[in-house]
Protein backbone atom coordinates (compact mmCIF):
# COMPACT_ATOMS: atom_id res chain seq x y z
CA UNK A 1 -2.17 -25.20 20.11
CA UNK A 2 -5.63 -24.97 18.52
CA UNK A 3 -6.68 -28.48 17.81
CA UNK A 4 -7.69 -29.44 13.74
CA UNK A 5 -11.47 -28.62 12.79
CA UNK A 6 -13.33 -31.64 12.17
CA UNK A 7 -14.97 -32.42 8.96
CA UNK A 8 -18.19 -30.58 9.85
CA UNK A 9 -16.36 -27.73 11.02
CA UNK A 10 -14.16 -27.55 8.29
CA UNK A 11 -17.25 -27.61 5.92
CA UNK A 12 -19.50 -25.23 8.06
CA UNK A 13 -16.02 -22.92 7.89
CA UNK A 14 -15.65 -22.80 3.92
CA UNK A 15 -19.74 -22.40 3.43
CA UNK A 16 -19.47 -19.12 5.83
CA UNK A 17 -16.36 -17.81 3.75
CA UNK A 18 -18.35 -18.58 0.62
CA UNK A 19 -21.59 -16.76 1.66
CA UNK A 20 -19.39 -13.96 2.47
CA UNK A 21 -17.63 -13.81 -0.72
CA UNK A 22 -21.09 -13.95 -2.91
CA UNK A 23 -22.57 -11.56 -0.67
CA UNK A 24 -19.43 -9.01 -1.18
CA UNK A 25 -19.56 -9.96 -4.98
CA UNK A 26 -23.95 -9.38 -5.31
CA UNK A 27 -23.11 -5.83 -3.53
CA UNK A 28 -20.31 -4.85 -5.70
CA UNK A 29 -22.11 -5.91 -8.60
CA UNK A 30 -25.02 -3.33 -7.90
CA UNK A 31 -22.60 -0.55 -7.05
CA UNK A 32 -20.56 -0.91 -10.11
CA UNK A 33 -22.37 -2.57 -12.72
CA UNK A 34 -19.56 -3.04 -15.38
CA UNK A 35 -19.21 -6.22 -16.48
CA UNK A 36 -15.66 -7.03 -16.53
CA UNK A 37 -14.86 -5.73 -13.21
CA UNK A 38 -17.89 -8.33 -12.20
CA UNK A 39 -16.02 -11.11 -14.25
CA UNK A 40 -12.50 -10.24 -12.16
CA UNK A 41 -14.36 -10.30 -8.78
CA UNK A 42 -15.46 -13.68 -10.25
CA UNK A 43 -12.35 -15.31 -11.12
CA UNK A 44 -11.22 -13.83 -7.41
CA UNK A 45 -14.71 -15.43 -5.95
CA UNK A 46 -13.77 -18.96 -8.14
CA UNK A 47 -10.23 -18.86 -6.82
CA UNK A 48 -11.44 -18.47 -2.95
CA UNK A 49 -14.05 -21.29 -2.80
CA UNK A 50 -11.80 -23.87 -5.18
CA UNK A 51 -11.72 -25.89 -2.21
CA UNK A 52 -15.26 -26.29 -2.09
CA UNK A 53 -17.35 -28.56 -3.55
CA UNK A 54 -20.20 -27.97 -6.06
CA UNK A 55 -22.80 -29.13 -3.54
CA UNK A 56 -21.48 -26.72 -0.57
CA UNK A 57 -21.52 -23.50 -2.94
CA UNK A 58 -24.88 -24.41 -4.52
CA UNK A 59 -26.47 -24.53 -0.82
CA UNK A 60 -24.80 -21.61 0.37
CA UNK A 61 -25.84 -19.66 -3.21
CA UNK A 62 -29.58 -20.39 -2.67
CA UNK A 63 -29.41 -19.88 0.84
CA UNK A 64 -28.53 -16.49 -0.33
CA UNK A 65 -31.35 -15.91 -2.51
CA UNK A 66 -33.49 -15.24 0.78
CA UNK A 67 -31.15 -12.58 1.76
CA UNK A 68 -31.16 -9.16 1.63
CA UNK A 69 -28.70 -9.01 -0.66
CA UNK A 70 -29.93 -11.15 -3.27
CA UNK A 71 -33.72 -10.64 -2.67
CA UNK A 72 -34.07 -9.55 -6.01
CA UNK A 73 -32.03 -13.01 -7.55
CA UNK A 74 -34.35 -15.99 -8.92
CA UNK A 75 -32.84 -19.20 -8.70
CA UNK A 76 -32.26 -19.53 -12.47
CA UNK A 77 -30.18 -16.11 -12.26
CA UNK A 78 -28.53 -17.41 -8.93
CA UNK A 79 -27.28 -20.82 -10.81
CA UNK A 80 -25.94 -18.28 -13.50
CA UNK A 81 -23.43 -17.28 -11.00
CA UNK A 82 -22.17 -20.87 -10.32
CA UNK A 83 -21.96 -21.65 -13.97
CA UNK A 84 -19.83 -18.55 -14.36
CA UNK A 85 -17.28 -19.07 -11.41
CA UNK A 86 -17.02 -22.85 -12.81
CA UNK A 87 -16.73 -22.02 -16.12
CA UNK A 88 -14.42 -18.92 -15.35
CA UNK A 89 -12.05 -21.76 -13.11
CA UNK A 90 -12.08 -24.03 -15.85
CA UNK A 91 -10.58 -21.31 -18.34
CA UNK A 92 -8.13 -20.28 -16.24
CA UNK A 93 -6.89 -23.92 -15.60
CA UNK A 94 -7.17 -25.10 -19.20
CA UNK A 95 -4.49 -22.35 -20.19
CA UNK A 96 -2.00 -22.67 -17.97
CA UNK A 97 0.25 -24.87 -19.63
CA UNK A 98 4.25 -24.67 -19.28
CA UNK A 99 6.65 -25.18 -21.56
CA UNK A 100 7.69 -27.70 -19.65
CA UNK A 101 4.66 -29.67 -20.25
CA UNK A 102 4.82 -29.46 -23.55
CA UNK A 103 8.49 -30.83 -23.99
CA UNK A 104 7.28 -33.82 -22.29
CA UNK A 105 4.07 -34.82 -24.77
CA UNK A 106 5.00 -37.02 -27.62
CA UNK A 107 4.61 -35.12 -31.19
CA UNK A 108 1.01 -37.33 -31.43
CA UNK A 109 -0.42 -35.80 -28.17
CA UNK A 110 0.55 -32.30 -29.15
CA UNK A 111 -1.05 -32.97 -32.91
CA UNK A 112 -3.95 -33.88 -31.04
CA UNK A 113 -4.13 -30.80 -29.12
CA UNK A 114 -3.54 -28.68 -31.87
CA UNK A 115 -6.59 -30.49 -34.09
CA UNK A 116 -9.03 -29.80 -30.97
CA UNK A 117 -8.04 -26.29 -31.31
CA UNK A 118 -8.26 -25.82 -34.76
CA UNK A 119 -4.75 -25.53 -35.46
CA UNK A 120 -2.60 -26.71 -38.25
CA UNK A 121 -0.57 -29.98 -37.37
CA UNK A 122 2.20 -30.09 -39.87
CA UNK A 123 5.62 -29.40 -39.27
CA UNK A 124 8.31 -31.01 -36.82
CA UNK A 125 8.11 -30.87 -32.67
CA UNK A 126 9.43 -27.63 -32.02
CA UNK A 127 6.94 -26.15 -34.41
CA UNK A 128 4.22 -27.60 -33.35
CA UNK A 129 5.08 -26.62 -29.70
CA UNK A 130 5.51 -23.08 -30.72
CA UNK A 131 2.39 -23.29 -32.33
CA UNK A 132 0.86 -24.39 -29.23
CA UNK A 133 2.10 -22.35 -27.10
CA UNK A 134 1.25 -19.09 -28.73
CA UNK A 135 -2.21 -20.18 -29.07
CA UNK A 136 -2.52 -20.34 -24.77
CA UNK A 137 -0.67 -17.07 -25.00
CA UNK A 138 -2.59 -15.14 -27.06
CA UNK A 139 -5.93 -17.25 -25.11
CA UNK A 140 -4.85 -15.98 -22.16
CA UNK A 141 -4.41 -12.31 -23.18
CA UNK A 142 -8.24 -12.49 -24.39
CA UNK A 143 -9.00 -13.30 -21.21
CA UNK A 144 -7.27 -11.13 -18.88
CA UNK A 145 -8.12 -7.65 -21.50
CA UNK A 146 -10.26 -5.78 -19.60
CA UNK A 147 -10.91 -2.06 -18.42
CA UNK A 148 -11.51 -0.36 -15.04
CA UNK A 149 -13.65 2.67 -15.22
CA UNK A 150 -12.86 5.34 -12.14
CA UNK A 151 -16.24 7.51 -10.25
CA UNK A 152 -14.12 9.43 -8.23
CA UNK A 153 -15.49 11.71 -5.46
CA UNK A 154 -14.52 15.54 -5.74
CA UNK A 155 -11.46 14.78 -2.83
CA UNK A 156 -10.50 11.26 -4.61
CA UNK A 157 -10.39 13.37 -8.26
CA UNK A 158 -6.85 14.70 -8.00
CA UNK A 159 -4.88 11.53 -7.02
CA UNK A 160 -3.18 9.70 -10.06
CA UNK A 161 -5.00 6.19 -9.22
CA UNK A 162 -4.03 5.16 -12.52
CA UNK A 163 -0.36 4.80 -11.49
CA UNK A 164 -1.01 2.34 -8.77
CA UNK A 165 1.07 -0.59 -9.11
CA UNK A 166 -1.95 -2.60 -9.01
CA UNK A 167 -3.33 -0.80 -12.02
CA UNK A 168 -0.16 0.59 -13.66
CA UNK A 169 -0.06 -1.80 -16.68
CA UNK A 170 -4.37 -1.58 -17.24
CA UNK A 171 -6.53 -0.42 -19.02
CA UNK A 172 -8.23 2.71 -16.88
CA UNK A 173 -9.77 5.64 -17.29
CA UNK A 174 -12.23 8.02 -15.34
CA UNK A 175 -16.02 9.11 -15.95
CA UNK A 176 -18.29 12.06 -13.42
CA UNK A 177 -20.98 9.11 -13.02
CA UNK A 178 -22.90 6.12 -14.16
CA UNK A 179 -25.23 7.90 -16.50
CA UNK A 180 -21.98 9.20 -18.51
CA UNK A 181 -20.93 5.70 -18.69
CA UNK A 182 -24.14 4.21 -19.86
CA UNK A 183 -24.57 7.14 -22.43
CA UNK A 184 -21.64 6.18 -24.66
CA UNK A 185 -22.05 2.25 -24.07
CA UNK A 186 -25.59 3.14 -26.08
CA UNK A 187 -23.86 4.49 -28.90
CA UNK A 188 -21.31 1.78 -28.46
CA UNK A 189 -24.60 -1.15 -29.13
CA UNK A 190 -26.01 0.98 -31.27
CA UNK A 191 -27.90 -0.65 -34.53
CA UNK A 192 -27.09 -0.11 -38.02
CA UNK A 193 -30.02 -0.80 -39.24
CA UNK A 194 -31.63 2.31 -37.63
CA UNK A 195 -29.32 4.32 -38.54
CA UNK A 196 -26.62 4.92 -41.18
CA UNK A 197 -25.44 7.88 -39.10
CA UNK A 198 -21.59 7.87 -38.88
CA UNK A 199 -20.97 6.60 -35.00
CA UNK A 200 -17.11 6.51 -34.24
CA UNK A 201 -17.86 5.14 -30.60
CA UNK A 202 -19.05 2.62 -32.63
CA UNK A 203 -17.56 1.69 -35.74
CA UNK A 204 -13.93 3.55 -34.36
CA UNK A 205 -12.46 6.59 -35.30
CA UNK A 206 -11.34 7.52 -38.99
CA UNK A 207 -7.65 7.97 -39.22
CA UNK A 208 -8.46 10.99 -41.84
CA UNK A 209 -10.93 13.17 -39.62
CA UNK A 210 -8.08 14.68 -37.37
CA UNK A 211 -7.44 18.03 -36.97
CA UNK A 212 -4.82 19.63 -34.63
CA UNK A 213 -3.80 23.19 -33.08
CA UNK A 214 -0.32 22.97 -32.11
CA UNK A 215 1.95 25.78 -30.11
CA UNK A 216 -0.75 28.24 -30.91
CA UNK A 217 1.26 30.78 -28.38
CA UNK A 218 4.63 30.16 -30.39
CA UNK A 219 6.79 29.79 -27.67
CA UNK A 220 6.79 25.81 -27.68
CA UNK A 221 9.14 25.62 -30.65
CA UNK A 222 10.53 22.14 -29.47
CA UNK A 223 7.42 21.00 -29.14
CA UNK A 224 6.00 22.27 -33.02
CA UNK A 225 9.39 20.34 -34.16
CA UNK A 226 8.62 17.03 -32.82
CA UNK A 227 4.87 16.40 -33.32
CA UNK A 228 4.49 18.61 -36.52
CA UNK A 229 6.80 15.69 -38.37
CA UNK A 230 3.98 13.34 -37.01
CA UNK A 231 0.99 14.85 -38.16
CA UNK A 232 2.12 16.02 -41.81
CA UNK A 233 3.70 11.88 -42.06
CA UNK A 234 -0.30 10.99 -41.37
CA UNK A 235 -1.73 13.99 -43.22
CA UNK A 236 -3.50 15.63 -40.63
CA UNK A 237 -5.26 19.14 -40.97
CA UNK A 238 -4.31 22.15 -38.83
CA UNK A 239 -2.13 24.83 -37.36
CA UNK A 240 1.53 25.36 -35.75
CA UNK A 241 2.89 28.17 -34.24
CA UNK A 242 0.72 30.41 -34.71
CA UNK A 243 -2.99 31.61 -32.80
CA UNK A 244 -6.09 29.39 -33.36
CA UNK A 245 -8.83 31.00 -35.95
CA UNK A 246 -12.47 32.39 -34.83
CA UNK A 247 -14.92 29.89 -32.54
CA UNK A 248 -16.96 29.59 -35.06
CA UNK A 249 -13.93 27.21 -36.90
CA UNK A 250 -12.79 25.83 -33.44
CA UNK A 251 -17.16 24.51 -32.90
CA UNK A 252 -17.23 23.25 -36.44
CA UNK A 253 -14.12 21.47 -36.33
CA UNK A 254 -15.15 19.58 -32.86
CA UNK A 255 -18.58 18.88 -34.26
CA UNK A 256 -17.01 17.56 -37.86
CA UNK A 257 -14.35 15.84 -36.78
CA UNK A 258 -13.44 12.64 -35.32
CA UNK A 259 -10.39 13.67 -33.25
CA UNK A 260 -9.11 17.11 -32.06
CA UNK A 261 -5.38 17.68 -30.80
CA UNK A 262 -4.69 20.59 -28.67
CA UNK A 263 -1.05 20.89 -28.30
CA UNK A 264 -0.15 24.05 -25.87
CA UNK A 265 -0.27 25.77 -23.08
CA UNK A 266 -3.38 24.67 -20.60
CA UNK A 267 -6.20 23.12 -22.09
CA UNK A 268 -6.63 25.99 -24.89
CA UNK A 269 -9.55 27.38 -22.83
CA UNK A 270 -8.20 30.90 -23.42
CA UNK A 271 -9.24 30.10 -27.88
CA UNK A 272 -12.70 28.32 -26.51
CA UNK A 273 -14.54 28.56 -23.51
CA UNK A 274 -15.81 25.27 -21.61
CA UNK A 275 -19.15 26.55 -21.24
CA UNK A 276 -19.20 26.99 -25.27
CA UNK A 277 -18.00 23.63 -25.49
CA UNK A 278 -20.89 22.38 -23.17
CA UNK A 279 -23.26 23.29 -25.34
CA UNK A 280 -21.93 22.00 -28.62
CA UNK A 281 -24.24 18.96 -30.65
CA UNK A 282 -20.71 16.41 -30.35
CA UNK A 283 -17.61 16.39 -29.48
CA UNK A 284 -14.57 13.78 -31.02
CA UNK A 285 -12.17 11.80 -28.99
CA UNK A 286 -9.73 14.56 -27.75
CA UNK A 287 -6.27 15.18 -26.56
CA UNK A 288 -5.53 18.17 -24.51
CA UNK A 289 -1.60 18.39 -23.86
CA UNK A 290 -1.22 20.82 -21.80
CA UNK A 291 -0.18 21.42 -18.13
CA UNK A 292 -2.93 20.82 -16.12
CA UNK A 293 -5.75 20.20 -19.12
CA UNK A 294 -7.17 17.50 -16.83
CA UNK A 295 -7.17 19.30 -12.94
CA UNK A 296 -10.84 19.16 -12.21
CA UNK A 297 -11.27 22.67 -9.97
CA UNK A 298 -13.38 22.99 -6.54
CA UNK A 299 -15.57 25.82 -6.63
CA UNK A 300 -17.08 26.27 -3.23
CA UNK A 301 -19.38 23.55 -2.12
CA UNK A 302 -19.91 22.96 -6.05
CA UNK A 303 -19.05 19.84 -7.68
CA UNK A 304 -15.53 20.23 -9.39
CA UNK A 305 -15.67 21.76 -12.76
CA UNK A 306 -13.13 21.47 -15.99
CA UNK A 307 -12.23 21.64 -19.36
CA UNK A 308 -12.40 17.53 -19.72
CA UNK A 309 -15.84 17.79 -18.22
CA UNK A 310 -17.41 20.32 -20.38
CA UNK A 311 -16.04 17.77 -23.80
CA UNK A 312 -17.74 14.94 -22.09
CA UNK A 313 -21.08 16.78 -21.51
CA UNK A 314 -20.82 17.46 -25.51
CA UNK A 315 -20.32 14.24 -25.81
CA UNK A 316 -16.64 13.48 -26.23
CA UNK A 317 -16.06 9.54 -25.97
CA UNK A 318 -12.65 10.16 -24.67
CA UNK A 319 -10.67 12.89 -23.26
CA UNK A 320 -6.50 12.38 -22.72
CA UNK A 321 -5.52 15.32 -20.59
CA UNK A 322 -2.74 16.10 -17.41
CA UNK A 323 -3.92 16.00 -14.27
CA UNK A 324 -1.30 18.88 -13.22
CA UNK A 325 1.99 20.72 -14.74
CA UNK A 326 4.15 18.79 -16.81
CA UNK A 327 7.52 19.42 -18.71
CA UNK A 328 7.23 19.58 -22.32
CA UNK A 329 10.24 17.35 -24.07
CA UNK A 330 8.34 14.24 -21.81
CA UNK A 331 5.16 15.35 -22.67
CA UNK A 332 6.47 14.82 -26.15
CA UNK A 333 7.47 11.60 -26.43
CA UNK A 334 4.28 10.80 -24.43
CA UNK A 335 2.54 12.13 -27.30
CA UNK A 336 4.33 10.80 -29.99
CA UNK A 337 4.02 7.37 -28.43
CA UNK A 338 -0.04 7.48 -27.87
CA UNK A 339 -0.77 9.18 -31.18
CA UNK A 340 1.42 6.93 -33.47
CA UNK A 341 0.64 3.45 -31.76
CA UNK A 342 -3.03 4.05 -31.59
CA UNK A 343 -3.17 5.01 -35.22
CA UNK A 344 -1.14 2.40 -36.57
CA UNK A 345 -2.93 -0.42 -34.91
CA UNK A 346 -5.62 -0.75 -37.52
CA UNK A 347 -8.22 -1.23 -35.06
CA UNK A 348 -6.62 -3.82 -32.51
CA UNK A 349 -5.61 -1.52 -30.04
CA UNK A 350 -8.00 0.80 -27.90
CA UNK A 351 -7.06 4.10 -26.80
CA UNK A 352 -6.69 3.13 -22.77
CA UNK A 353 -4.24 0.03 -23.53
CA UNK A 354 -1.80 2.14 -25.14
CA UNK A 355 -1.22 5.05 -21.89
CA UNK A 356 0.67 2.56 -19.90
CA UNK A 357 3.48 1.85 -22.35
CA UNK A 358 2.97 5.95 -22.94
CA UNK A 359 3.80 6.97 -19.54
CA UNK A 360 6.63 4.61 -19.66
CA UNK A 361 8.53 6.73 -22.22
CA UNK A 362 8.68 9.58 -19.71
CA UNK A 363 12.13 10.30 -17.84
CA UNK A 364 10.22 11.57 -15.49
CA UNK A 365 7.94 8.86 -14.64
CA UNK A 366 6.37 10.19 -11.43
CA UNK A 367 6.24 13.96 -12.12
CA UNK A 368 5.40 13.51 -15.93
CA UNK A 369 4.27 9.94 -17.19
CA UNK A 370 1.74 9.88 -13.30
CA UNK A 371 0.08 13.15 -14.79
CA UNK A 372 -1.18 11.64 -18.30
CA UNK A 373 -5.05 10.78 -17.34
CA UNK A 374 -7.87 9.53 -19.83
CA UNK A 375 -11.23 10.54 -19.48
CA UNK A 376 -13.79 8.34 -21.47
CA UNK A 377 -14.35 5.27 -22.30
CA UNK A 378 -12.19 2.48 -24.22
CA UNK A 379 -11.37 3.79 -28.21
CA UNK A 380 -10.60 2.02 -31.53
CA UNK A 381 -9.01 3.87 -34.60
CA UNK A 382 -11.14 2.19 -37.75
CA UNK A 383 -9.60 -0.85 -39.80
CA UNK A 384 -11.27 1.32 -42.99
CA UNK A 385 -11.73 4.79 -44.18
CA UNK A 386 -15.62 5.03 -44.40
C-alpha cells in the first residue's frame, strides 16, 4: 500500500500537473488560435488546478514564462491567464444554483438576488423563483454558446466528426485552413464607417435576397412539393422543375444575392462549373442539397478538390452540403427544418446552432442526418430588411 504524500509532496505533485496543463493549453493556443476553443480549454485548465491555491499556480505560471513554450509571454500577458481561469471558475460557480436552493431562501434573500441582477422584485415566491431561475438559465447558455471550427487533413476530410457524441449537439463546422478562417472574421470586424458597402458576414443575411433552383432535372417531384410550399410562404425568387437558365444568370445571381439554394441532384456542377465559381467577385451563404455536394475528391497527390471549396475561394461565408449519398424524403425535412428555423429567428440564431436539431429530424439518423456538413463560418439571418 503506497503510503499518503506529505504536504510538500502533495504540493510539488499539483504544481507539476499545473505546469503541464498551461503548457498543453500555451501550445494549443498557438495551433488553433480561436478564441472560444481557448476559453473551453480554460474552464477545463480552471477545473484541473481548483485544488490549488493562487500562490502555487502563480509560481508555476511564471516559472513558465522562461520556457520554451511561453518564451514569447510577458508577465503582464502571463497574469492574464490566471485572471481568466479565476474569473472563468467564478462564473461557472456563481450559476449553478438548484432549485433546491432556491426553495430554501426566504422571499427577502431571493428579492435581494434579483435587485443585484437587475431584475424586477414584485410578485409572490414562486414568481420570483421562476424569475430567478431563468435568469441562471439563460446565463448559463451565454456562457457555454460557442463554435468549433474543423482543419481537417485530406484522410480526416471524409469522416462525419460532426456527429461525435462529444460534438453532436454543437455548434461545428469545417474550413481548408487558417487563412480562410481569418478572411471572413475580417469582414465579420469590419467598420462601418469605412464603408457603407452591404456586408452580410457582418450585418447577417437579408431574408429577401434568396434565390433558389429546385429539381432542375424534374425527376424529384416529392421533393419540388415539399420545399416549393416553403419558399413561395417566404417569397423567394427562382425555379422548380425545370433546367437552370444560362451562367451568365447562375454568376449574377451568386454575386447579387445573399443566399443561393440548390435543390437536386449533386451539387448542380453539371449548370456551373467549380472552376467558374472560383473565379467569381462573391459568393452568398449557400445550400447545396444534393447527394454528395460536400465529398471533397483526392486527385493524385493533390490536395482534395470540390464544389464547397470552389464557393469558399469566391468567398462564400457558409456552405451546407452532404458529405455522401443521401435519400431525398430525409433530406427534406432536413431542409425544411434548417431553412425555416434559421429564417424565422430574427437574428438570434446562427446558421451552425440550428444543424443539430436538423439532423435530428432524419429517420435515418446515421445514413442521412451524419451526412449534413457545414462549411463556413457561424451565420445570422438580419433582424431588418436593409
Amino acid at each position: 500500500m503506497l503510503s499518503e504524500p506529505t504536504s510538500p509532496q502533495l504540493i510539488h505533485q499539483r504544481q507539476a500537473l499545473a505546469s503541464l496543463l498551461i503548457s498543453t493549453f500555451m501550445k494549443v493556443l498557438k495551433v488553433s488560435l480561436l478564441l472560444e476553443q481557448t476559453k473551453e480549454i480554460l474552464r477545463l485548465l480552471a477545473l484541473s488546478i481548483e485544488t490549488c491555491t493562487q500562490e502555487e499556480v502563480e509560481s508555476v505560471i511564471f516559472k513558465l514564462g522562461k520556457d520554451e513554450c511561453g518564451k514569447n509571454m510577458t508577465r503582464q500577458g502571463l497574469q492574464e491567464i490566471w485572471s481568466v481561469i479565476t474569473s472563468e471558475t467564478t462564473t461557472t460557480e456563481a450559476t449553478t444554483v438548484s432549485c433546491e436552493d432556491l426553495k430554501k431562501l426566504k422571499v427577502k434573500e431571493l428579492k435581494e438576488l434579483l435587485n443585484e441582477k437587475g431584475l424586477c422584485t414584485k410578485g409572490v415566491k414562486s414568481v420570483l423563483m421562476e424569475r430567478l431561475s431563468s435568469s441562471t438559465t439563460k446565463k448559463e447558455e451565454t456562457i457555454s454558446r460557442s463554435v468549433t471550427i474543423l482543419i481537417l487533413s485530406e484522410q480526416l476530410q471524409r469522416f462525419p466528426w460532426e456527429s461525435l457524441p462529444i460534438l453532436q449537439q454543437e455548434a461545428v463546422s469545417r474550413l481548408p485552413s487558417l487563412t480562410s478562417f481569418w478572411r471572413r472574421m475580417k469582414l465579420r470586424t469590419a467598420d462601418r464607417t469605412i464603408t457603407n458597402k452591404y456586408n452580410s458576414i457582418r450585418d447577417g443575411v437579408r431574408i429577401n435576397q434568396v434565390e433558389y433552383i429546385l429539381n432542375p432535372q424534374g425527376d424529384l417531384k416529392t421533393t419540388e412539393q415539399a420545399l416549393e410550399v416553403l419558399f413561395k410562404e417566404n417569397g423567394w425568387k427562382g425555379q422548380s422543375g425545370i433546367a437552370t437558365d444560362t451562367k451568365e444568370h447562375l454568376s449574377s445571381l451568386l454575386v447579387e444575392k445573399d443566399v443561393y439554394i440548390y435543390c437536386g441532384h449533386g451539387a448542380g456542377e453539371q449548370y456551373l462549373h467549380r472552376d467558374h465559381i472560383a473565379q467569381l467577385s462573391s459568393c452568398p451563404v449557400t445550400f447545396l442539397i444534393g447527394c454528395s455536394s460536400g465529398k471533397l475528391e483526392q486527385e493524385g497527390t493533390f490536395e482534395p478538390t470540390g464544389m464547397a471549396l470552389a464557393y469558399l475561394s469566391a468567398g462564400s461565408p457558409a456552405v451546407v452540403s452532404m458529405l455522401w449519398d443521401v435519400t431525398d424524403k430525409d433530406i427534406d425535412r432536413f431542409s425544411i427544418e434548417v431553412l425555416s428555423t434559421w429564417f424565422s429567428s430574427n437574428g438570434t440564431l446562427n446558421l451552425l446552432e440550428i444543424l443539430p436539431r436538423a439532423r435530428a429530424t432524419c429517420k435515418l439518423p446515421f445514413l442521412n442526418g451524419m451526412a449534413a456538413i457545414c462549411y463556413g463560418i457561424p451565420m445570422y439571418t438580419s433582424a431588418v430588411d436593409r
